[in-house]
PDB file of N, CA and C in Angstrom:
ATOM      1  N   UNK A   1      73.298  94.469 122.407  1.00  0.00           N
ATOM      2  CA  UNK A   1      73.891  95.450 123.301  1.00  0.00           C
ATOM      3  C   UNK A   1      74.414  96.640 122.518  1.00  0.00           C
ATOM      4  N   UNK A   2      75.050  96.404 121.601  1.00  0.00           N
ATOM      5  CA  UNK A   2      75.977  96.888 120.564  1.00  0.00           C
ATOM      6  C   UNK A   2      74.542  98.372 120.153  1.00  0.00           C
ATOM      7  N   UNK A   3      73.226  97.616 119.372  1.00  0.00           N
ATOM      8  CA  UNK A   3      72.605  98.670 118.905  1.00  0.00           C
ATOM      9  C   UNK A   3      71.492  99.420 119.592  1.00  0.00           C
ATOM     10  N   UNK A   4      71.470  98.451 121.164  1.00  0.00           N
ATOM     11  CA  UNK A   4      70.806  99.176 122.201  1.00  0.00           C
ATOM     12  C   UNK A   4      71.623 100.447 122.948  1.00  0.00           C
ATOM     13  N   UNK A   5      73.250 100.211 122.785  1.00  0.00           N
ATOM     14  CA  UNK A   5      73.815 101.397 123.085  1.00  0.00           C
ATOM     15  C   UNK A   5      73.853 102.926 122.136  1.00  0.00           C
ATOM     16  N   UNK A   6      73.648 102.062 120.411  1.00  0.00           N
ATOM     17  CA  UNK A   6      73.569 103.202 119.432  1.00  0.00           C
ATOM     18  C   UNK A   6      72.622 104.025 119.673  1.00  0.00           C
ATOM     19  N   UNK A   7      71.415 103.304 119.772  1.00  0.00           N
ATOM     20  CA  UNK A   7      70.014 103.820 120.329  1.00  0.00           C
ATOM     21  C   UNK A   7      69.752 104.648 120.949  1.00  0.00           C
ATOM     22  N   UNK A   8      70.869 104.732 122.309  1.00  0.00           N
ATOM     23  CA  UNK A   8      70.659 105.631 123.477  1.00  0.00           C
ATOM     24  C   UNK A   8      71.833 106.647 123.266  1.00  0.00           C
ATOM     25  N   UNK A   9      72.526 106.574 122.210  1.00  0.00           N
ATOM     26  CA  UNK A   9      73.470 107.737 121.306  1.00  0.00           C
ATOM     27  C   UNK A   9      72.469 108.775 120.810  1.00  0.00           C
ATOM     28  N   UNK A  10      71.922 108.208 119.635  1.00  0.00           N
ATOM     29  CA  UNK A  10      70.886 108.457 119.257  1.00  0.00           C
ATOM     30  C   UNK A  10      69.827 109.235 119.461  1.00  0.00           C
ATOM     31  N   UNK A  11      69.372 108.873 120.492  1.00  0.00           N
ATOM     32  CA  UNK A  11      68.496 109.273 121.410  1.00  0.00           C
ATOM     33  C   UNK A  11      68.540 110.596 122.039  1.00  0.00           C
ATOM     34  N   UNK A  12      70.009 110.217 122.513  1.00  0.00           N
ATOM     35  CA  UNK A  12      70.806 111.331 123.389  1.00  0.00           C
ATOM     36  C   UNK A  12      71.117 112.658 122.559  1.00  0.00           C
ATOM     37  N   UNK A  13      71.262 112.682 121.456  1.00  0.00           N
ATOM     38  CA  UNK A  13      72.041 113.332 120.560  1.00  0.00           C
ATOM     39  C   UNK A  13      70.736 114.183 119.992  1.00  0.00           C
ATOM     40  N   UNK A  14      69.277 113.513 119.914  1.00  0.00           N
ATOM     41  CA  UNK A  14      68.431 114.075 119.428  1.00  0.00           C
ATOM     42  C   UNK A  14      67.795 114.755 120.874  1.00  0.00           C
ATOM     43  N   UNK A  15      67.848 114.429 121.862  1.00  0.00           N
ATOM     44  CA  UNK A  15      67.211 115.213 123.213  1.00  0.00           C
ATOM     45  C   UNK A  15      68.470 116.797 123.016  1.00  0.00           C
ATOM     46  N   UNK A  16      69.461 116.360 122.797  1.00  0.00           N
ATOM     47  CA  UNK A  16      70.238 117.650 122.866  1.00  0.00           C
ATOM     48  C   UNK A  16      70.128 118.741 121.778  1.00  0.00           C
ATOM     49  N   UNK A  17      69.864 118.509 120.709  1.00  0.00           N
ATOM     50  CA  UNK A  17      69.469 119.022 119.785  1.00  0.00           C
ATOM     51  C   UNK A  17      68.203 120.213 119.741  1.00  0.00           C
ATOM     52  N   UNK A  18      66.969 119.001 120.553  1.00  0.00           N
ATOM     53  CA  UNK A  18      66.221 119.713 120.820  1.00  0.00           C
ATOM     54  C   UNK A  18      66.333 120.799 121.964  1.00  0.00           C
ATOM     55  N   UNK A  19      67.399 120.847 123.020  1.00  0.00           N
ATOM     56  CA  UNK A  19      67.145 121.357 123.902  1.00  0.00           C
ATOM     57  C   UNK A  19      68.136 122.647 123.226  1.00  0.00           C
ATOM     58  N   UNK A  20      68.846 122.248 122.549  1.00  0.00           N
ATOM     59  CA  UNK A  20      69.367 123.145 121.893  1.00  0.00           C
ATOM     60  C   UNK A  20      68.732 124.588 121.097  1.00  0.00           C
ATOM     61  N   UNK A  21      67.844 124.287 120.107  1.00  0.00           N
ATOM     62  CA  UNK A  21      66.720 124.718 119.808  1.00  0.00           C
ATOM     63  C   UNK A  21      65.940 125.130 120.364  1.00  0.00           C
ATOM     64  N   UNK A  22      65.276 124.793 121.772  1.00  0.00           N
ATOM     65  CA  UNK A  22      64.404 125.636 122.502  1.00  0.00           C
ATOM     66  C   UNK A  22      65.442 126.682 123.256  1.00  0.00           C
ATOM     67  N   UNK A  23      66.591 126.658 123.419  1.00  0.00           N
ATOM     68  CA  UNK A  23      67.523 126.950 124.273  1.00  0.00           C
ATOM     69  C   UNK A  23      67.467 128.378 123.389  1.00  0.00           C
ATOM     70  N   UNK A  24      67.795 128.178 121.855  1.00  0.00           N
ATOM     71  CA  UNK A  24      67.684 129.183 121.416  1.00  0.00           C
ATOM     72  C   UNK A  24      66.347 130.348 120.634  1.00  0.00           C
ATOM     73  N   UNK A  25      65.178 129.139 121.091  1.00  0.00           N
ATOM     74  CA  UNK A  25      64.144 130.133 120.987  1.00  0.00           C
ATOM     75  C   UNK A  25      63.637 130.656 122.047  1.00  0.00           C
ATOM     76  N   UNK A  26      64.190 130.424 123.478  1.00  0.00           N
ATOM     77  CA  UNK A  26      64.223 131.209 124.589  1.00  0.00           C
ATOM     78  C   UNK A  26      65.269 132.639 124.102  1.00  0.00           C
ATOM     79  N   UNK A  27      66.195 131.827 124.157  1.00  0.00           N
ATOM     80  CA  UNK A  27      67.108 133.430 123.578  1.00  0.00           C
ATOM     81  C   UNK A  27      66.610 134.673 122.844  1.00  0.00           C
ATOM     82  N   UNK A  28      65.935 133.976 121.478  1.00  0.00           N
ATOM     83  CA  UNK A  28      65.691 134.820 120.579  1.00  0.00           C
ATOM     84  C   UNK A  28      63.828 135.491 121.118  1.00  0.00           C
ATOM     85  N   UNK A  29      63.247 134.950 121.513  1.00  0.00           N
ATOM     86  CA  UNK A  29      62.148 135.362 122.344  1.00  0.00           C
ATOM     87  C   UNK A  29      62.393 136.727 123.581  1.00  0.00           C
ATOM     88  N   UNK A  30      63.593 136.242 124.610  1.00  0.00           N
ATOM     89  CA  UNK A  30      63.938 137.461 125.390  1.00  0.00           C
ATOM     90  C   UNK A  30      64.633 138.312 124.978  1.00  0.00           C
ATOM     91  N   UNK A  31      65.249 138.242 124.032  1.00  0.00           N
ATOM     92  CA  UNK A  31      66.243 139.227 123.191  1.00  0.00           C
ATOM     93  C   UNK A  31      65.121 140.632 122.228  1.00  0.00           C
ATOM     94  N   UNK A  32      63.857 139.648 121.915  1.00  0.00           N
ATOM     95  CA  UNK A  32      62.878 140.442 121.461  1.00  0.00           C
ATOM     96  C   UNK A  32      62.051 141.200 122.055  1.00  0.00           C
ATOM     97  N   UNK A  33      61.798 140.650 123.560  1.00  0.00           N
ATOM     98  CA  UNK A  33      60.989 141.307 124.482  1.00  0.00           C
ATOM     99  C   UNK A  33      62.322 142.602 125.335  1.00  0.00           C
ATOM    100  N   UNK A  34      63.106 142.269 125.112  1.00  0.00           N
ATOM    101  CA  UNK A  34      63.972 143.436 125.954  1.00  0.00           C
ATOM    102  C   UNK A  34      63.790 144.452 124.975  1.00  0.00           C
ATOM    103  N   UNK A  35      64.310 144.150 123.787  1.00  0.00           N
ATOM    104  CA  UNK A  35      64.263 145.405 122.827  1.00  0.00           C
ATOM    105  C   UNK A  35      62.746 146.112 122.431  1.00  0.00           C
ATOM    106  N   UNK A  36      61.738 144.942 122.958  1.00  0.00           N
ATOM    107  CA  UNK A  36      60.469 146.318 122.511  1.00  0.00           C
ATOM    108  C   UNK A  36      59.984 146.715 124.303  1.00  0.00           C
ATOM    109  N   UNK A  37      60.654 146.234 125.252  1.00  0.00           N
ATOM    110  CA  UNK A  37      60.406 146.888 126.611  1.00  0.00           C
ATOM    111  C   UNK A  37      61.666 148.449 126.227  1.00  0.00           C
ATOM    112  N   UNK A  38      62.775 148.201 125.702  1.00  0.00           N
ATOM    113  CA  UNK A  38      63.507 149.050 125.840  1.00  0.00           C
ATOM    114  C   UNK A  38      62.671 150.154 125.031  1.00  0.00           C
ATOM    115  N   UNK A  39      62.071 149.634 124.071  1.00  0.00           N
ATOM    116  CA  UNK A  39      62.002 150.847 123.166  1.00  0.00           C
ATOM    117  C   UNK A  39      60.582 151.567 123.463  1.00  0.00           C
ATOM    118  N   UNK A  40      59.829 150.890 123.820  1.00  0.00           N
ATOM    119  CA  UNK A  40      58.654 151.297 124.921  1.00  0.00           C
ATOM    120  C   UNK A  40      58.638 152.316 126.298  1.00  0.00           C
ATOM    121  N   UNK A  41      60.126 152.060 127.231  1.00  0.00           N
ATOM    122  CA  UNK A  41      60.846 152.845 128.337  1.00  0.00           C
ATOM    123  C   UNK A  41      61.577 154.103 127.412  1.00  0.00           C
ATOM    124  N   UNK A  42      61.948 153.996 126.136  1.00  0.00           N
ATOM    125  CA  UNK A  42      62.473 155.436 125.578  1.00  0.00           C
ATOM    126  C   UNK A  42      61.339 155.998 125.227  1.00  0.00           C
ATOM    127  N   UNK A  43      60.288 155.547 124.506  1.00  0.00           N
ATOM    128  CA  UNK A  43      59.281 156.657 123.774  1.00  0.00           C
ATOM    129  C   UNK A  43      58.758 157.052 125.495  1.00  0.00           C
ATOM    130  N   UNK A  44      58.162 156.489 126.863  1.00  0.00           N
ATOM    131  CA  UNK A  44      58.119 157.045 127.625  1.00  0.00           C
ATOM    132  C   UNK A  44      58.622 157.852 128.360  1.00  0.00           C
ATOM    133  N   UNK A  45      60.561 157.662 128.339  1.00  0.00           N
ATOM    134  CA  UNK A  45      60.966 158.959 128.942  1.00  0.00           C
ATOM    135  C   UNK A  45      61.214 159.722 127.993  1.00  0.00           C
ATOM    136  N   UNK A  46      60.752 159.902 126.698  1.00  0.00           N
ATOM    137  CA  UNK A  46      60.954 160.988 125.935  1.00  0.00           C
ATOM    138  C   UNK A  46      59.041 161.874 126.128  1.00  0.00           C
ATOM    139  N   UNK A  47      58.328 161.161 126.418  1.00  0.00           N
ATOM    140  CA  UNK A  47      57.138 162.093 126.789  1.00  0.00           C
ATOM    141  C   UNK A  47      57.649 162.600 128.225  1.00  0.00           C
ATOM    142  N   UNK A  48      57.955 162.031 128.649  1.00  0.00           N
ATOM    143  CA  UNK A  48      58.528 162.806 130.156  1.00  0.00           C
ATOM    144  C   UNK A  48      59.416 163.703 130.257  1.00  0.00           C
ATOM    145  N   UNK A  49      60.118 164.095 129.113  1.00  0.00           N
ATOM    146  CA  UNK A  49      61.309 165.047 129.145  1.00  0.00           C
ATOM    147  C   UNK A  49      60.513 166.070 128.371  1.00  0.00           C
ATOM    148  N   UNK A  50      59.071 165.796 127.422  1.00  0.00           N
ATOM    149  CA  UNK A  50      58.750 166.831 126.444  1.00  0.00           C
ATOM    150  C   UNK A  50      57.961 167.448 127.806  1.00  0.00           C
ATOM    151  N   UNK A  51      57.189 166.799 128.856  1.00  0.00           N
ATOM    152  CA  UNK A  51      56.563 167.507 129.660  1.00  0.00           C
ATOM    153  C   UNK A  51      57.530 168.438 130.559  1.00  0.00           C
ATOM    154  N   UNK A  52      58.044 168.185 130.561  1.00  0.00           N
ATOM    155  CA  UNK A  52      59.127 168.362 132.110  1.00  0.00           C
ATOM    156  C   UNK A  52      59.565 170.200 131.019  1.00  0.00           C
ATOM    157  N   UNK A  53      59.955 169.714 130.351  1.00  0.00           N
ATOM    158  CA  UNK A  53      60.592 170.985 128.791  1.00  0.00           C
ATOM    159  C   UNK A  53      58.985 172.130 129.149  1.00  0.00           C
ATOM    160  N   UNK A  54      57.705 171.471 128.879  1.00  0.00           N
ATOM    161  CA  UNK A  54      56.358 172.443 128.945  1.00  0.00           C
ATOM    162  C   UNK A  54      56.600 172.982 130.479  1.00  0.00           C
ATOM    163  N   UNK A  55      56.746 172.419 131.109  1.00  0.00           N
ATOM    164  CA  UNK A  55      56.587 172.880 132.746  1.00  0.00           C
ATOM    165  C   UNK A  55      57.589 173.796 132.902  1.00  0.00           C
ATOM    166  N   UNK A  56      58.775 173.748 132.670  1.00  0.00           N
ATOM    167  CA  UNK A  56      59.704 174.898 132.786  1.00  0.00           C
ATOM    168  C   UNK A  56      59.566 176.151 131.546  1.00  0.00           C
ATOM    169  N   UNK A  57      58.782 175.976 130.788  1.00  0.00           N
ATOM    170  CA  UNK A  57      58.572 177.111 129.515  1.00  0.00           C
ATOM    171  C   UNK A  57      57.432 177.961 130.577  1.00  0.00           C
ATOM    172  N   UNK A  58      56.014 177.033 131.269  1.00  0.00           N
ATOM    173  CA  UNK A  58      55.099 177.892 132.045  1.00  0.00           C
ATOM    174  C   UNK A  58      56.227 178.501 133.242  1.00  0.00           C
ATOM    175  N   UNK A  59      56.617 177.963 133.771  1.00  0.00           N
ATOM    176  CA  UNK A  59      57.345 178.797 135.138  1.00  0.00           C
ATOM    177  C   UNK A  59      58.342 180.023 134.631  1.00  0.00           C
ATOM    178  N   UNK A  60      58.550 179.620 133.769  1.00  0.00           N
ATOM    179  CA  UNK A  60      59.674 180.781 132.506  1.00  0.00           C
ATOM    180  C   UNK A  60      58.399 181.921 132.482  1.00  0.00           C
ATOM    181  N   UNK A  61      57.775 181.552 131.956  1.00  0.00           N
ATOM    182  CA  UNK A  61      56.795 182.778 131.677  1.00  0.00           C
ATOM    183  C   UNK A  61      55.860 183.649 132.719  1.00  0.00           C
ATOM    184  N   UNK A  62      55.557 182.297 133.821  1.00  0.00           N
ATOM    185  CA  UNK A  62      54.693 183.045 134.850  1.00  0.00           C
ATOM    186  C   UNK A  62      56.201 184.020 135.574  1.00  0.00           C
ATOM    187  N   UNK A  63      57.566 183.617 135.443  1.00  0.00           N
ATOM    188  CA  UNK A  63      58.400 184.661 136.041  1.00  0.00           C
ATOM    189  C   UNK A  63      58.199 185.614 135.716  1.00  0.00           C
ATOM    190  N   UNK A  64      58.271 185.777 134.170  1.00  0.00           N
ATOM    191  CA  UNK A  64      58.667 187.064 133.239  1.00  0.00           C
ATOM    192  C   UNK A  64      57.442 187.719 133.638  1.00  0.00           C
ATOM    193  N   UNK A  65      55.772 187.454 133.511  1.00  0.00           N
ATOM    194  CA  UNK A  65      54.606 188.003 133.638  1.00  0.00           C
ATOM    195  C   UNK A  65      54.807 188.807 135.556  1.00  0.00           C
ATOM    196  N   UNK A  66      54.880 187.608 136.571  1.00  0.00           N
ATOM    197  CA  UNK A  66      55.462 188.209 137.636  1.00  0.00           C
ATOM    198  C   UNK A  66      56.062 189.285 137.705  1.00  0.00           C
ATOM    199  N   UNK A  67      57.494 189.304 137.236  1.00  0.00           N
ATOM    200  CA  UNK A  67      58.432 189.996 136.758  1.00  0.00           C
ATOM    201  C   UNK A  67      57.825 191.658 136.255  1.00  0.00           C
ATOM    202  N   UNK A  68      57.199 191.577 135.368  1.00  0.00           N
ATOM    203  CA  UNK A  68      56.753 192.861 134.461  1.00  0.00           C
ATOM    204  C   UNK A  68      55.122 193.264 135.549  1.00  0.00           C
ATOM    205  N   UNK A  69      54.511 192.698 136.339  1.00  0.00           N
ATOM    206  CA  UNK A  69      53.442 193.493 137.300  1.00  0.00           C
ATOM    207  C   UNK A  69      53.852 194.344 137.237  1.00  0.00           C
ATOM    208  N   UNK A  70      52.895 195.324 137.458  1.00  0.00           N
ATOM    209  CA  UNK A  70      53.321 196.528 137.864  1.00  0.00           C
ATOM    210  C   UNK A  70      51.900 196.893 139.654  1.00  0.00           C
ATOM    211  N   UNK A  71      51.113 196.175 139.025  1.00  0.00           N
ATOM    212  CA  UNK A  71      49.915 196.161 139.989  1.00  0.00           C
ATOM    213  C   UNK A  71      49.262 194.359 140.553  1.00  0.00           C
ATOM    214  N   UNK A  72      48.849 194.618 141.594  1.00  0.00           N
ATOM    215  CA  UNK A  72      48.132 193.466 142.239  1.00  0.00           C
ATOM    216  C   UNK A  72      47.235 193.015 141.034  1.00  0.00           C
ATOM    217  N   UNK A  73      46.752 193.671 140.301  1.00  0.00           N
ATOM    218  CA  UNK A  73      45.435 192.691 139.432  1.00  0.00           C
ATOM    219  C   UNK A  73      46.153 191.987 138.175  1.00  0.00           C
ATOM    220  N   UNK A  74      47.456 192.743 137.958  1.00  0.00           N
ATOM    221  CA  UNK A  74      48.493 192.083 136.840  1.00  0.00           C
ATOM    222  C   UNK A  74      48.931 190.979 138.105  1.00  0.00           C
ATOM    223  N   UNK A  75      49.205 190.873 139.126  1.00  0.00           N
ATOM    224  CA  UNK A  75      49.804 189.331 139.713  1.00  0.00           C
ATOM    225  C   UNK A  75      48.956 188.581 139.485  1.00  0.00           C
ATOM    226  N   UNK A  76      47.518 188.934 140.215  1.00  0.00           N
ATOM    227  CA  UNK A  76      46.637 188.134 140.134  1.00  0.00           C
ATOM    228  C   UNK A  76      46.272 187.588 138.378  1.00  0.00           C
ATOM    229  N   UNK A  77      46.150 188.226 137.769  1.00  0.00           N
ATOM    230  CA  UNK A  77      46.174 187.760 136.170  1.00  0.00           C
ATOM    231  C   UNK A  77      46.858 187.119 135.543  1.00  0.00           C
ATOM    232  N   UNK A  78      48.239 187.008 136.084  1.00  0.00           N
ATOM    233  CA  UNK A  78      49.468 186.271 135.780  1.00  0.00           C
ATOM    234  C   UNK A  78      49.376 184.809 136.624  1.00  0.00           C
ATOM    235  N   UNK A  79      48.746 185.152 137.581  1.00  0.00           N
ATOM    236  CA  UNK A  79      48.404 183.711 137.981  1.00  0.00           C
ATOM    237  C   UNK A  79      47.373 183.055 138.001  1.00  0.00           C
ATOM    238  N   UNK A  80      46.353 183.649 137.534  1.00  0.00           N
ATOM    239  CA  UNK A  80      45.187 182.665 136.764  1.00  0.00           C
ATOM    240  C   UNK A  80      45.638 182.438 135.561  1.00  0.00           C
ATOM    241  N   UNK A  81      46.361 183.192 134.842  1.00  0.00           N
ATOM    242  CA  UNK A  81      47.026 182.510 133.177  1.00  0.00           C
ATOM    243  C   UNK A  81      47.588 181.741 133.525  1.00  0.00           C
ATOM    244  N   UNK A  82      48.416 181.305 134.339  1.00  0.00           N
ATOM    245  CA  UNK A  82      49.650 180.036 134.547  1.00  0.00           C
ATOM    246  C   UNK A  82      48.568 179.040 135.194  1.00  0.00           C
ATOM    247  N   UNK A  83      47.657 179.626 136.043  1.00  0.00           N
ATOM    248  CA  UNK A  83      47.057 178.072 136.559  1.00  0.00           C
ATOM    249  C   UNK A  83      46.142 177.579 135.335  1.00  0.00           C
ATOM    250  N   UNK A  84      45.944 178.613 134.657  1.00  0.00           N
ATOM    251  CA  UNK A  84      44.936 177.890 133.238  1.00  0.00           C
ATOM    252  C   UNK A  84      45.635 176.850 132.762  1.00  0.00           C
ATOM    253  N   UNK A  85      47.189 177.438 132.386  1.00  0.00           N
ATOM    254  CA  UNK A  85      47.885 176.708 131.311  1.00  0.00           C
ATOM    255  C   UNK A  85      48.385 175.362 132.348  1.00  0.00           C
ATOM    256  N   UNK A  86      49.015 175.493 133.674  1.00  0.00           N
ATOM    257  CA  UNK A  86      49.206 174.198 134.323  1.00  0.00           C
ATOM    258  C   UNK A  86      47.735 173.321 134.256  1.00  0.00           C
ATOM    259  N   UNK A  87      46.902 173.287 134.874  1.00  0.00           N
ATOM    260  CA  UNK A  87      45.583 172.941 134.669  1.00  0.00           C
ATOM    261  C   UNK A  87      45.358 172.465 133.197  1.00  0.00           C
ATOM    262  N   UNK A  88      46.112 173.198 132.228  1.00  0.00           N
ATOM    263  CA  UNK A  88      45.821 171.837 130.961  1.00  0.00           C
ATOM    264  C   UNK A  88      47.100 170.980 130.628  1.00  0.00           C
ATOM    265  N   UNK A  89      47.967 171.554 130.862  1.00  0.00           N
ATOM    266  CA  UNK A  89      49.083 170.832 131.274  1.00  0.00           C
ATOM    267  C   UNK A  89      49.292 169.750 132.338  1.00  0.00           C
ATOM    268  N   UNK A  90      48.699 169.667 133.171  1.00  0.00           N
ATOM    269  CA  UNK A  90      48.188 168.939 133.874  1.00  0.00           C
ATOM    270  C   UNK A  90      47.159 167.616 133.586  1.00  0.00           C
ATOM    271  N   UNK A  91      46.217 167.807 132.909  1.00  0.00           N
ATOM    272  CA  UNK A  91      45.610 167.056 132.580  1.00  0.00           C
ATOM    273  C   UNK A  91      45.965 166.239 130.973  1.00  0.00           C
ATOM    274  N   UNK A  92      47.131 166.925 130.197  1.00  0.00           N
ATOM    275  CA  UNK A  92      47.246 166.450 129.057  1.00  0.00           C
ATOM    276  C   UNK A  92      48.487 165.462 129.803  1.00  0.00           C
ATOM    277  N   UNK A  93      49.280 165.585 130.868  1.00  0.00           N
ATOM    278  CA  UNK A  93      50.219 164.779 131.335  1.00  0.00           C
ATOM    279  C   UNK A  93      49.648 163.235 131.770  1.00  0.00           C
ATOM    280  N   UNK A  94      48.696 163.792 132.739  1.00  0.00           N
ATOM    281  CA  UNK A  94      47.396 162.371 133.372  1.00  0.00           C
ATOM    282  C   UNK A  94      46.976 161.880 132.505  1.00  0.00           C
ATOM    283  N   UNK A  95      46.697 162.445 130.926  1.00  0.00           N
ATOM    284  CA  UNK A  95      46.081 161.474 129.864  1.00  0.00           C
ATOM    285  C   UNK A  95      47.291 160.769 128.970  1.00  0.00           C
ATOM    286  N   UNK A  96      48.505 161.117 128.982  1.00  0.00           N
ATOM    287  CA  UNK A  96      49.861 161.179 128.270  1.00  0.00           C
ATOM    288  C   UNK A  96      50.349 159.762 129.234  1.00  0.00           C
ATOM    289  N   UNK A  97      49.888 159.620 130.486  1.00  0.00           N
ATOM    290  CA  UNK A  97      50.498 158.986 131.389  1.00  0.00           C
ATOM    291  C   UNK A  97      49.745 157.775 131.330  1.00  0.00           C
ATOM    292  N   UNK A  98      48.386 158.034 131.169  1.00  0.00           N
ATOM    293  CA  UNK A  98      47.639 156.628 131.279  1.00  0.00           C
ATOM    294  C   UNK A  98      47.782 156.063 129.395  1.00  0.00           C
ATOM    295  N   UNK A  99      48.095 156.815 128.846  1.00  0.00           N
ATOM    296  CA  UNK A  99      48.997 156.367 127.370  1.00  0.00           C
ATOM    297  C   UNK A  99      49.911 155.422 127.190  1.00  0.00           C
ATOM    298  N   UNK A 100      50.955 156.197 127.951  1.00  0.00           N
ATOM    299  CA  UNK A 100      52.586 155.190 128.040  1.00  0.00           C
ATOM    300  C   UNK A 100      51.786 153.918 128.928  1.00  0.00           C
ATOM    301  N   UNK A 101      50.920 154.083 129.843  1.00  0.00           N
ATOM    302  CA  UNK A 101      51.021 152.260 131.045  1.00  0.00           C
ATOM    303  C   UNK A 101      49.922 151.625 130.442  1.00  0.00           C
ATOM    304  N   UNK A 102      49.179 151.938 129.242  1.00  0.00           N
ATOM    305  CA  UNK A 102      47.944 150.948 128.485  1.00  0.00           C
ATOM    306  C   UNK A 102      49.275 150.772 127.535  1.00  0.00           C
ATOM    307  N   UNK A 103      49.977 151.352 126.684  1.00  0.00           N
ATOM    308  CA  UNK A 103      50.992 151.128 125.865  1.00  0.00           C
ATOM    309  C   UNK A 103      51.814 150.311 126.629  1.00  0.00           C
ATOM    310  N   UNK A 104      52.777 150.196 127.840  1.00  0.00           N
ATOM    311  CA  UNK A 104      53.411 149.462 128.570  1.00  0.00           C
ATOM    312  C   UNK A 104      52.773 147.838 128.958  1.00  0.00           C
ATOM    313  N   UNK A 105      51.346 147.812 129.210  1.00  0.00           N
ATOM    314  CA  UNK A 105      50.791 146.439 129.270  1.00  0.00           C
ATOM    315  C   UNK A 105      50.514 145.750 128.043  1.00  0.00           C
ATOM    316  N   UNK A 106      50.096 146.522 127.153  1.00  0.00           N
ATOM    317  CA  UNK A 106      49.853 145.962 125.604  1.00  0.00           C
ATOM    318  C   UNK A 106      50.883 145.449 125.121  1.00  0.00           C
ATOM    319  N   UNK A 107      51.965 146.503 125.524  1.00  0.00           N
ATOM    320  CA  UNK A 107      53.363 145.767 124.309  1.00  0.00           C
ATOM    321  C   UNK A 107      53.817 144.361 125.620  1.00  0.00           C
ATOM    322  N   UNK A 108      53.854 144.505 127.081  1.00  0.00           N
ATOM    323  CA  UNK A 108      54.036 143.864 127.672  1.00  0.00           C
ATOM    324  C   UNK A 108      53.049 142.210 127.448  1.00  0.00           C
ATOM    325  N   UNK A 109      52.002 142.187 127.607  1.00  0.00           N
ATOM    326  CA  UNK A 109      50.939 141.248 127.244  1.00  0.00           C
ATOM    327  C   UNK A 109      51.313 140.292 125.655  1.00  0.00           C
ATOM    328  N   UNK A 110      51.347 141.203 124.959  1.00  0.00           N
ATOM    329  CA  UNK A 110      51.368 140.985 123.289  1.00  0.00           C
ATOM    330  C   UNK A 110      52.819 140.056 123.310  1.00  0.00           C
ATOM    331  N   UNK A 111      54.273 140.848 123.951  1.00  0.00           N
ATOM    332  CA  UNK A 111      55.487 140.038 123.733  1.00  0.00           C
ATOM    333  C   UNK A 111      55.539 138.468 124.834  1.00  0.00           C
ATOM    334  N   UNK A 112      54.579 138.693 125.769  1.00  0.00           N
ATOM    335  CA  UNK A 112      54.879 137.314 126.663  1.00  0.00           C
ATOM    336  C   UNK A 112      54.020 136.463 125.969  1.00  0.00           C
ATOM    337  N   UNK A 113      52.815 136.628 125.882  1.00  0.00           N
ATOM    338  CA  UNK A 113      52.135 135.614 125.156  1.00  0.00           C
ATOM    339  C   UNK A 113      52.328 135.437 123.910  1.00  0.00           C
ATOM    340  N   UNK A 114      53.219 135.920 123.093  1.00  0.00           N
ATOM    341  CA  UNK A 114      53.353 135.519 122.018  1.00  0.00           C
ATOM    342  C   UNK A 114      54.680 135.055 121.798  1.00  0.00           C
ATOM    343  N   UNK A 115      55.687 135.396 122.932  1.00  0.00           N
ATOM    344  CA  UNK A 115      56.640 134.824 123.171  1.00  0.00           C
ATOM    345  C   UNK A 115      56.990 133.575 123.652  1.00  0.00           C
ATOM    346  N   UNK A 116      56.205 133.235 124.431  1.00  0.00           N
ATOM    347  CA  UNK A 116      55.861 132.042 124.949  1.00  0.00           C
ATOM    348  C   UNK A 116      55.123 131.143 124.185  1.00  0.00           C
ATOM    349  N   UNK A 117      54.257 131.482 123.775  1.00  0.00           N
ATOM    350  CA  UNK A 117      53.887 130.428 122.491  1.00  0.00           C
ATOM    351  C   UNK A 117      54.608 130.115 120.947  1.00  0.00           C
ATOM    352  N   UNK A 118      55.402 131.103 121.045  1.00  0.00           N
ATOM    353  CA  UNK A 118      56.055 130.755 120.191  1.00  0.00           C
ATOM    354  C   UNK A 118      57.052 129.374 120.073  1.00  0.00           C
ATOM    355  N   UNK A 119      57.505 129.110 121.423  1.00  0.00           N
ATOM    356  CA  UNK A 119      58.309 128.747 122.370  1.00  0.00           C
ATOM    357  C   UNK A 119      57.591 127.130 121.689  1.00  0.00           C
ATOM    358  N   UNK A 120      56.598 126.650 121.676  1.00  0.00           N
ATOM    359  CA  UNK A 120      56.335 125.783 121.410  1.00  0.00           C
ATOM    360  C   UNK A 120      57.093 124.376 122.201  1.00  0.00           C
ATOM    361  N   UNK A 121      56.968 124.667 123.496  1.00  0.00           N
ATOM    362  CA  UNK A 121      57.848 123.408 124.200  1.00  0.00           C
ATOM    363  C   UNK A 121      56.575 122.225 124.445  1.00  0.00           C
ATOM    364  N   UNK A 122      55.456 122.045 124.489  1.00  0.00           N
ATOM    365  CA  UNK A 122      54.871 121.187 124.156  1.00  0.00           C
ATOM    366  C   UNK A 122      54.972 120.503 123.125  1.00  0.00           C
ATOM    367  N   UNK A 123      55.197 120.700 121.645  1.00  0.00           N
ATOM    368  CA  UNK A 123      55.070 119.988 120.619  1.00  0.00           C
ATOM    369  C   UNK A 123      54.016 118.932 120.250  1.00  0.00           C
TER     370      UNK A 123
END
């Protein structure tokens, strides 16, 4: 009785241990995936603030060009220059954008599955 109870001490003491240990490679697994989601959500709103910065430099300028017409073919010229430059501005944003969400699934993909296997709760 005596070493069937040690047994289940024993026993007990090593189930906790382990749960201990996975307990903390859950921890250290989500602690890793927050910080490269976090740091993944800054390099994206920092492309979003550099665009947002280009978009108000074109409206800055199509004012000033506005601004200085003196004739209809200077408006009209001032606004095929701004739709040139939105129009690549535009399209460098749509390619900037599908950047950050292939970057957002990759780092996303890469930290779960490798987080999770790390995890090693099968043994």
């Amino acid at each position: 009785m005596q070493s069937s109870q040690g047994e289940i001490t024993k026993a007990s003491k090593t189930v906790q241990k382990e749960i201990a240990e996975t307990e903390k490679k859950i921890g250290d697994t989500t602690l890793q995936v927050q910080n490269e989601f976090i740091k993944t959500c800054e390099e994206m709103n920092r492309a979003v603030m550099s665009r947002a910065a280009v978009q108000i430099e074109l409206t800055s300028k199509l004012t000033e060009k506005l601004g200085a017409a003196h004739s209809f073919p200077d408006v009209v010229s001032a606004y095929q220059e701004w739709l040139g430059e939105q129009m690549n501005a535009c399209s460098e944003d749509a390619r900037q954008f599908m950047a950050n969400s292939q970057e957002f699934v990759t780092t996303s993909t890469r930290l779960l599955s490798n987080g999770w296997s790390s995890l090693n709760l099968n043994r």
